[in-house]
PDB file of N, CA and C in Angstrom:
ATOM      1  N   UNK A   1      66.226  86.350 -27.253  1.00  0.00           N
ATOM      2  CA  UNK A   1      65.661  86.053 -25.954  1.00  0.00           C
ATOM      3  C   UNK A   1      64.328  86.779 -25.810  1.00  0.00           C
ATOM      4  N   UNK A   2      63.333  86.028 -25.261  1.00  0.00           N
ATOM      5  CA  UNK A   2      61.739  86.783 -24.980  1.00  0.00           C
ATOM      6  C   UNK A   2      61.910  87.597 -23.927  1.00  0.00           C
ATOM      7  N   UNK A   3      60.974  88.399 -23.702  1.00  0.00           N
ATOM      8  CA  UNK A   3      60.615  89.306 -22.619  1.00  0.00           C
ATOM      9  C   UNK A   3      60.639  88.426 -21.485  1.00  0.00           C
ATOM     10  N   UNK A   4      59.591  87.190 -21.673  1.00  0.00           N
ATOM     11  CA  UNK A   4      59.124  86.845 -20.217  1.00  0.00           C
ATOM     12  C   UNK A   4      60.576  86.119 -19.602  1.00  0.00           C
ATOM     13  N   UNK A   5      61.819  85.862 -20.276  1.00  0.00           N
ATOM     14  CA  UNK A   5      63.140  85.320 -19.844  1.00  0.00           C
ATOM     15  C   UNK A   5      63.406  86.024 -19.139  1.00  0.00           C
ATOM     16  N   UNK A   6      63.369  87.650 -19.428  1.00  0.00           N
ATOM     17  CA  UNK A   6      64.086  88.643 -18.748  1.00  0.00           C
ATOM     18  C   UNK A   6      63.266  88.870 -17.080  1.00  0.00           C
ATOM     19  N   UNK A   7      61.889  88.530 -17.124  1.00  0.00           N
ATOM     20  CA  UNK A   7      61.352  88.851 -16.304  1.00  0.00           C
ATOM     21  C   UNK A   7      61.404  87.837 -15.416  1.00  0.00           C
ATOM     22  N   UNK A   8      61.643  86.492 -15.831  1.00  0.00           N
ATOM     23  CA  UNK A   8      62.495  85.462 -14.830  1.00  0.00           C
ATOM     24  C   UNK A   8      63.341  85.058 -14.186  1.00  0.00           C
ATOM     25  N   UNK A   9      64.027  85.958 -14.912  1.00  0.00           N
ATOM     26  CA  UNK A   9      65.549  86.101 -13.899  1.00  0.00           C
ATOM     27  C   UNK A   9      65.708  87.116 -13.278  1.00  0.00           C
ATOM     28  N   UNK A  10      64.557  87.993 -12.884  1.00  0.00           N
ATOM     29  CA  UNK A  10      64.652  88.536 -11.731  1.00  0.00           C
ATOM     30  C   UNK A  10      64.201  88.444 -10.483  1.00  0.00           C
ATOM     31  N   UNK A  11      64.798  88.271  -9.446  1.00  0.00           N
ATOM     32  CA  UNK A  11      64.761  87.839  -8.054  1.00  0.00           C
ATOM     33  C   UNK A  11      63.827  88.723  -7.821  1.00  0.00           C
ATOM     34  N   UNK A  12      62.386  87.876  -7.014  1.00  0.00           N
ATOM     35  CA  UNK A  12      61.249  88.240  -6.539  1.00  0.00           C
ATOM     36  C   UNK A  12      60.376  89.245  -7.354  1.00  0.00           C
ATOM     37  N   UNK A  13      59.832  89.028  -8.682  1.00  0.00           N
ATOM     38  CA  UNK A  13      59.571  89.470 -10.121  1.00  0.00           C
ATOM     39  C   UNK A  13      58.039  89.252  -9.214  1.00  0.00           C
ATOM     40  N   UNK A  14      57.683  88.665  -8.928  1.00  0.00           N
ATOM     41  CA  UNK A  14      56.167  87.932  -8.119  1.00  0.00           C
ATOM     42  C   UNK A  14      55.530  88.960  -7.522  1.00  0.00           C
ATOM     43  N   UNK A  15      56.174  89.423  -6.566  1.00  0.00           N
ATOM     44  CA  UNK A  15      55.695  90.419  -5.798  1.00  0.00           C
ATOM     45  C   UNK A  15      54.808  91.999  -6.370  1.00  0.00           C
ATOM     46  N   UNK A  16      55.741  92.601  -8.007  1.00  0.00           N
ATOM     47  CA  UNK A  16      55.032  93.338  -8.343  1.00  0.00           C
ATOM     48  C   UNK A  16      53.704  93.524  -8.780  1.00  0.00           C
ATOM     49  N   UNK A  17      53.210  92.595  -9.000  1.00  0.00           N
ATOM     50  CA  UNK A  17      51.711  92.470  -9.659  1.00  0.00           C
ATOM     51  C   UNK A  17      51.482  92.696  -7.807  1.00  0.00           C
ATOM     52  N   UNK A  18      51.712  92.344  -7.105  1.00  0.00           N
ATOM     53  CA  UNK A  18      50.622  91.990  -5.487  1.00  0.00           C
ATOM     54  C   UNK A  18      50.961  93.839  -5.308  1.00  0.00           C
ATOM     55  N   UNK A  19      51.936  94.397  -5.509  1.00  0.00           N
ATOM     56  CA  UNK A  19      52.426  95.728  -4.950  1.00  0.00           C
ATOM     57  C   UNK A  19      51.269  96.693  -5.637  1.00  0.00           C
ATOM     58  N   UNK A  20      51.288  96.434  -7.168  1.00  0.00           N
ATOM     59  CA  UNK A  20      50.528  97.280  -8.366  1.00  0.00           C
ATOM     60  C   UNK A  20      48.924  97.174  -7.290  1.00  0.00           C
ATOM     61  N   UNK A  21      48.473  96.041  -7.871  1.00  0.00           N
ATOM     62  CA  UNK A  21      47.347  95.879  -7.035  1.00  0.00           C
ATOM     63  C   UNK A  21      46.365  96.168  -5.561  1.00  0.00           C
ATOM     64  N   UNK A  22      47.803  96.592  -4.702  1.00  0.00           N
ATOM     65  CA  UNK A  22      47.697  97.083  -3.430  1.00  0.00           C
ATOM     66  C   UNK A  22      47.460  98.697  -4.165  1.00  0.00           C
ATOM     67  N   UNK A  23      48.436  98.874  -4.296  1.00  0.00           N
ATOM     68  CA  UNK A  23      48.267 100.462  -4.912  1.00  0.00           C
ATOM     69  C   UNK A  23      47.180 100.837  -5.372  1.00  0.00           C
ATOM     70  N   UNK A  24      46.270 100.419  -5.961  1.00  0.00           N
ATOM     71  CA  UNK A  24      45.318 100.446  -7.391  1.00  0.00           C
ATOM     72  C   UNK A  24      44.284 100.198  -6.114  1.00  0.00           C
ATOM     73  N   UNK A  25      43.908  99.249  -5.298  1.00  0.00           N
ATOM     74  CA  UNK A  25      43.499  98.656  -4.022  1.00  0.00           C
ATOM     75  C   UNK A  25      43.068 100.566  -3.270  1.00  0.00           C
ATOM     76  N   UNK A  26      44.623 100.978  -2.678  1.00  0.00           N
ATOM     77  CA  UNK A  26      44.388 101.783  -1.748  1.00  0.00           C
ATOM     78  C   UNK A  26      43.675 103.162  -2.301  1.00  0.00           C
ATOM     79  N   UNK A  27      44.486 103.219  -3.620  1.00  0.00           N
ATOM     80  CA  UNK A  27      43.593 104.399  -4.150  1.00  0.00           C
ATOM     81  C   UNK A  27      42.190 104.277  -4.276  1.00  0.00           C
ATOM     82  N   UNK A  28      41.700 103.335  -4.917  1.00  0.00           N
ATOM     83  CA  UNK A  28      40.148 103.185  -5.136  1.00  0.00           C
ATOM     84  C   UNK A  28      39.745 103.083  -3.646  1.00  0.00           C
ATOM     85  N   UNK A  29      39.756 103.097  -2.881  1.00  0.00           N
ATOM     86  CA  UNK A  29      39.593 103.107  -1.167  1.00  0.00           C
ATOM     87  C   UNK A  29      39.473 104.746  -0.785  1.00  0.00           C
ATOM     88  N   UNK A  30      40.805 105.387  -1.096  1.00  0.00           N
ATOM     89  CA  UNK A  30      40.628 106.684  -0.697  1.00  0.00           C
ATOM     90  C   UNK A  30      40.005 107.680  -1.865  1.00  0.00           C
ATOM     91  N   UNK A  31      39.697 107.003  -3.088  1.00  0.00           N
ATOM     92  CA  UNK A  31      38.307 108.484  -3.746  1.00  0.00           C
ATOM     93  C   UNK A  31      37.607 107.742  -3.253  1.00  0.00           C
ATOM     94  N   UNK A  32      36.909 106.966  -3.233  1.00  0.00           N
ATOM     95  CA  UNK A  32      35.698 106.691  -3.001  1.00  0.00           C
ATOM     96  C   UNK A  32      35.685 106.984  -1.919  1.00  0.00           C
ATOM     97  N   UNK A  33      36.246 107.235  -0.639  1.00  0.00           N
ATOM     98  CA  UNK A  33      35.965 107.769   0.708  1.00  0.00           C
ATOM     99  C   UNK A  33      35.880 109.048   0.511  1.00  0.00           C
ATOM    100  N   UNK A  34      37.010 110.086   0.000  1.00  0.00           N
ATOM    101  CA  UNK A  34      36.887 111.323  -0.384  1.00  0.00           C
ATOM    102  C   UNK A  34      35.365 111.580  -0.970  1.00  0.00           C
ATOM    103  N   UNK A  35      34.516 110.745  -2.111  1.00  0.00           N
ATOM    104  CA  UNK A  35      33.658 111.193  -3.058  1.00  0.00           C
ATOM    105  C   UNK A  35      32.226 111.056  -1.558  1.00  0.00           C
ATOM    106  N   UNK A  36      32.456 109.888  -0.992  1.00  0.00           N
ATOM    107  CA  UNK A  36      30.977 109.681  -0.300  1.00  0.00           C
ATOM    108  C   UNK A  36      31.237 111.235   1.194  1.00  0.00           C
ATOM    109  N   UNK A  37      32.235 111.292   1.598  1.00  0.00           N
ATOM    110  CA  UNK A  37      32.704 111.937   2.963  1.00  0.00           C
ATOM    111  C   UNK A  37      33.143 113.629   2.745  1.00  0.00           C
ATOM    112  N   UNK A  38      33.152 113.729   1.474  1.00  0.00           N
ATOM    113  CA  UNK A  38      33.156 115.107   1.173  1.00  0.00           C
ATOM    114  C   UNK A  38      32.047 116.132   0.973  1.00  0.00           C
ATOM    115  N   UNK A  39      32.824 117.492   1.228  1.00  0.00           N
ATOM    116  CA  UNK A  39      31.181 118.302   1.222  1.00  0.00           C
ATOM    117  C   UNK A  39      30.747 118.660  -0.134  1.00  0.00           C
ATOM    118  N   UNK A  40      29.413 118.588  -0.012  1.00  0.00           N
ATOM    119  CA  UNK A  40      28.609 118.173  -0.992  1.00  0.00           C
ATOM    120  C   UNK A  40      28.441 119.749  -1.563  1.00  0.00           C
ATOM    121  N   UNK A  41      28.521 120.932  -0.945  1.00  0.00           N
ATOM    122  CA  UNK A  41      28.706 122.290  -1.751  1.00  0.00           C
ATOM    123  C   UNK A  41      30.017 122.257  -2.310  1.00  0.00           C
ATOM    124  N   UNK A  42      31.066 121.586  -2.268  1.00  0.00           N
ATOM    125  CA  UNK A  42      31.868 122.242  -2.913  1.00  0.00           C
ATOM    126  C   UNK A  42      32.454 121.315  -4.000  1.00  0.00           C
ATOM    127  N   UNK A  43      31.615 120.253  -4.260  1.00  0.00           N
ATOM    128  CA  UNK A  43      31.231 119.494  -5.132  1.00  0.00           C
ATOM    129  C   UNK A  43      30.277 120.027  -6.061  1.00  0.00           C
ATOM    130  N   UNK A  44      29.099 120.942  -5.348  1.00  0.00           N
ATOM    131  CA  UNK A  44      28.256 121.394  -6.616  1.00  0.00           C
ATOM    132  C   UNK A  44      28.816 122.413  -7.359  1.00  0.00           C
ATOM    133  N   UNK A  45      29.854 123.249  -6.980  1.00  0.00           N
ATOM    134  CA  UNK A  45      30.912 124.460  -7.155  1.00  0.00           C
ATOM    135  C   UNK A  45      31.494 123.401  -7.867  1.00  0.00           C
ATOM    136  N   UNK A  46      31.824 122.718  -8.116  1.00  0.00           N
ATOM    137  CA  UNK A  46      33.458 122.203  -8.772  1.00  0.00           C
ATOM    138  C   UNK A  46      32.507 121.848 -10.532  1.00  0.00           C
ATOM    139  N   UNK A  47      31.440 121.034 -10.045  1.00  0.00           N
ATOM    140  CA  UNK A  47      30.725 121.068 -11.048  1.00  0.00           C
ATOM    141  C   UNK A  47      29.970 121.993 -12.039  1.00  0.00           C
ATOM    142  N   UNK A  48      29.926 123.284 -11.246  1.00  0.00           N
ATOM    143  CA  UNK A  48      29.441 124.430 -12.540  1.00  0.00           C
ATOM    144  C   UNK A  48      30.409 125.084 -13.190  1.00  0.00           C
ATOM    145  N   UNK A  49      31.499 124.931 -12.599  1.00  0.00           N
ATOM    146  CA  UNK A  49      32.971 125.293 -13.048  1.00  0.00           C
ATOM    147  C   UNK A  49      32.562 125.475 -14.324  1.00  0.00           C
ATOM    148  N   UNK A  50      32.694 124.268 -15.727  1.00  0.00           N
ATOM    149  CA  UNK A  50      32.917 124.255 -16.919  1.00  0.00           C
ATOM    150  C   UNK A  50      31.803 125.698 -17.562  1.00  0.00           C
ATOM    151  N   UNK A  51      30.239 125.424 -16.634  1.00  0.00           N
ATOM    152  CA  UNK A  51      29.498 126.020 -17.613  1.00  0.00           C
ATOM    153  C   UNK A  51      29.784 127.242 -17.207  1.00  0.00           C
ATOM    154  N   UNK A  52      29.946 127.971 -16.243  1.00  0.00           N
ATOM    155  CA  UNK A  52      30.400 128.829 -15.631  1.00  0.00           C
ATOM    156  C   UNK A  52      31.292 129.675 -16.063  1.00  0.00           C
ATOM    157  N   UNK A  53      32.358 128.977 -16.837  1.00  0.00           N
ATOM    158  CA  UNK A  53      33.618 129.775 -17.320  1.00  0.00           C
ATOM    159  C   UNK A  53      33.337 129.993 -18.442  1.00  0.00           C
ATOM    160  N   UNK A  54      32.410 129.223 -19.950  1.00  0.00           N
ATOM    161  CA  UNK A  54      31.715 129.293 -20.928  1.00  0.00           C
ATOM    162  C   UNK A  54      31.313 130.797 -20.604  1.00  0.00           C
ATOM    163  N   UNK A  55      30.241 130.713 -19.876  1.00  0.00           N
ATOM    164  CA  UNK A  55      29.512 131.664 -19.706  1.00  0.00           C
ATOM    165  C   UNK A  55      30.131 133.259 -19.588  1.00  0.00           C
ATOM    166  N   UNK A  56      30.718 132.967 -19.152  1.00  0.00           N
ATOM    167  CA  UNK A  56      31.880 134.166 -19.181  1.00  0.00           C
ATOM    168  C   UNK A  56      32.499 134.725 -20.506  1.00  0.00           C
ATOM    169  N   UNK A  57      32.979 133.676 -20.688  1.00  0.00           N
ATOM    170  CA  UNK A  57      33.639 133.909 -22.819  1.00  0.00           C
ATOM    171  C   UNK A  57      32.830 134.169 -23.373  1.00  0.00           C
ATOM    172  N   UNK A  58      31.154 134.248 -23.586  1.00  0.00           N
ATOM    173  CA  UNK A  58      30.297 134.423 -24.209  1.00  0.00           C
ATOM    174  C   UNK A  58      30.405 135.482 -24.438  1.00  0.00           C
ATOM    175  N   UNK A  59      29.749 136.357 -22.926  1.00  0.00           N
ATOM    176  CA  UNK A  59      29.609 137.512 -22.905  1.00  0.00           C
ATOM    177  C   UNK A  59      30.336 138.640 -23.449  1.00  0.00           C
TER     178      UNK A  59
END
């Protein structure tokens, strides 16, 4: 028996692709609100992080 048999005999199989998509939908909604609506210092802080901690091990 194929996969897609199994996935036919399940009652209301339809709906998950619309559910996935909502999901995938709401998230890309809330970073991109987070990325434009957030403060912009602690964005430039999050970003020196990497070189920042380098910099440290160097020494």
């Amino acid at each position: 028996m194929k996969f897609i048999n199994y996935l036919e005999s399940i009652t209301g199989v339809g709906i998950y692709p619309l559910i996935s998509l909502l999901i995938f939908f709401v998230f890309f909604v809330a970073v991109t609100f987070i990325v434009f609506k957030g403060d912009k210092e602690y964005f430039n802080n999050a970003a020196k992080i990497p070189v920042q901690d380098n910099e440290n091990q160097l020494q």
